[in-house]
Protein backbone atom coordinates (compact mmCIF):
# COMPACT_ATOMS: atom_id res chain seq x y z
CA UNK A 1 0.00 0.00 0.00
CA UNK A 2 2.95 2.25 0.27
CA UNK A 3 4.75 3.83 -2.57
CA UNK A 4 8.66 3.05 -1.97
CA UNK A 5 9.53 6.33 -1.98
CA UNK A 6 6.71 7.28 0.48
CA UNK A 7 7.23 9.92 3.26
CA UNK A 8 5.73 10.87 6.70
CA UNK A 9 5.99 13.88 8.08
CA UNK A 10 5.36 15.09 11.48
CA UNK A 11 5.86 18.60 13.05
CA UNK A 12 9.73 19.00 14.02
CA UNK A 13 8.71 20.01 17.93
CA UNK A 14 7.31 16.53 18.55
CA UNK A 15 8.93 13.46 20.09
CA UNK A 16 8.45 11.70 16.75
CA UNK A 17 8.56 15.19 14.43
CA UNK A 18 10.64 15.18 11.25
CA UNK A 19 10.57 12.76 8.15
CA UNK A 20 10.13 8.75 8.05
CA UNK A 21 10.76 7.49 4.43
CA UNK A 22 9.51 4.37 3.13
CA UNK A 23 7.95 1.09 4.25
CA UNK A 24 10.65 0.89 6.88
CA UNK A 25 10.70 4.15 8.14
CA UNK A 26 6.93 4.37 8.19
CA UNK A 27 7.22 0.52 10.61
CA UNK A 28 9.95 2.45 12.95
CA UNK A 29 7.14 5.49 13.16
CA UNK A 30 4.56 3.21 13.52
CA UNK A 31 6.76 2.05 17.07
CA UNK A 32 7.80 5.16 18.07
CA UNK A 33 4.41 6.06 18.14
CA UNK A 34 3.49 3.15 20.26
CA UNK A 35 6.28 4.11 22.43
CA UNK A 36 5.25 7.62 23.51
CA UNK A 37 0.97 6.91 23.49
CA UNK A 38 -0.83 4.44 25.29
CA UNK A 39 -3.95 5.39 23.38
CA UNK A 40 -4.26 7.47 20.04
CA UNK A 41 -7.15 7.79 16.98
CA UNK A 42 -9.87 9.31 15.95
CA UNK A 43 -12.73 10.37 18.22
CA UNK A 44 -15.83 10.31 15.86
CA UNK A 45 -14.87 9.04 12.17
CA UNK A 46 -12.57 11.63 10.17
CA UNK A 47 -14.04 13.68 7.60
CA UNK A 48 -12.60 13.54 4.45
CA UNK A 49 -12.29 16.16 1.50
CA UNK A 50 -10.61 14.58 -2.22
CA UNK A 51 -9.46 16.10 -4.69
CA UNK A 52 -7.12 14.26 -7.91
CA UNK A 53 -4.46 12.56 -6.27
CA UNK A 54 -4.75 14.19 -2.50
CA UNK A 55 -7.29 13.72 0.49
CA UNK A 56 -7.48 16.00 3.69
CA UNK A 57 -8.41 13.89 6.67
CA UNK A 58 -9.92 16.41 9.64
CA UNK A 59 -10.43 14.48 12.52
CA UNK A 60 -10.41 15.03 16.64
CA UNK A 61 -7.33 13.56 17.77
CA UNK A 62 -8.30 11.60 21.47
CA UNK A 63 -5.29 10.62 22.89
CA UNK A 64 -3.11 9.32 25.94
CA UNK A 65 0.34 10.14 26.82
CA UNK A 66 2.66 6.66 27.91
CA UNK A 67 4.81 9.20 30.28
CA UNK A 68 2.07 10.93 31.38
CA UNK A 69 -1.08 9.14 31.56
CA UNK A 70 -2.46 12.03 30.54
CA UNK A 71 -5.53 12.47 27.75
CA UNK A 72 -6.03 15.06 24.76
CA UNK A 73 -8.34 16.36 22.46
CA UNK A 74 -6.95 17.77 19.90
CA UNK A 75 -8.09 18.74 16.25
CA UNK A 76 -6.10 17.48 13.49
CA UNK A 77 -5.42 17.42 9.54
CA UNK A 78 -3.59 15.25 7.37
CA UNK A 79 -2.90 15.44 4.05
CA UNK A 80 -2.26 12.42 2.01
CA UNK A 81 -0.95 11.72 -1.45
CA UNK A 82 -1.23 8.74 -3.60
CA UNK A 83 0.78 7.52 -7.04
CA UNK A 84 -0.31 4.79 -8.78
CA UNK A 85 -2.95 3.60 -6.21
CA UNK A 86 -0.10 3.84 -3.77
CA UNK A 87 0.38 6.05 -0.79
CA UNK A 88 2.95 8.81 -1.80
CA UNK A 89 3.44 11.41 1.08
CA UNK A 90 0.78 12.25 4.60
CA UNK A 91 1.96 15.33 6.32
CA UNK A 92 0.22 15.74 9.77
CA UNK A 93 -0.99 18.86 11.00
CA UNK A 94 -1.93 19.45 14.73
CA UNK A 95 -3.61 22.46 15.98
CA UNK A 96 -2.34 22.43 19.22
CA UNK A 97 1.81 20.76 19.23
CA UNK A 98 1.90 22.60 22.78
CA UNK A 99 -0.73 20.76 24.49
CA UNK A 100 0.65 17.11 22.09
CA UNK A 101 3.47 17.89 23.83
CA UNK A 102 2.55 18.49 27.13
CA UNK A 103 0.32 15.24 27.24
CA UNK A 104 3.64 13.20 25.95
CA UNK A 105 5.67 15.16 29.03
CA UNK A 106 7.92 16.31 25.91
CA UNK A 107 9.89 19.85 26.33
CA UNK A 108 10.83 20.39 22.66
CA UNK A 109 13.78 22.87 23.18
């Protein structure tokens, strides 16, 4: 499902910010994420806008922090890219990285 030259990218402040290329990096993301949240998806089914090639994904983000055992609510966006079928590129955007943060116990400086 994932194109090989797929990327992920996640804001730079965050535990798991930055790019994860390909299958493998998008596996090592995938544990990370496991790593710093104990809980993490959707809270009501994401709406979705498409358009060619690219969807927008706006969705709640509900949420709980490994360190911290503490829960968010957060809105989100993602957009995603596909090639061929395949899924080129999501870039994630949070409105709120300060209160991600917080929840993870994460000081980004």
């Amino acid at each position: 499902m994932l194109d090989p030259d797929f990327v992920l990218v996640e804001p730079a402040s965050l535990p798991y910010g930055g790019e994860w290329r390909g299958p493998d990096g998008f596996l090592r993301f995938l544990e990370t994420m496991n790593r710093v949240w104990s809980r993490m998806g959707p809270k009501d089914p994401p709406v979705h806008v498409e358009q060619g090639d690219t969807i927008v994904l706006l969705a709640t983000l509900d949420a709980v922090g490994r360190a911290t055992g503490r829960a968010i609510e957060v809105p989100v966006a993602q957009v995603v890219r596909f090639r061929a079928g395949l899924l080129l590129e999501a870039r994630m955007f949070y409105f709120d990285t300060v209160a991600v943060n917080e929840a993870l116990g994460h000081d980004p400086r």
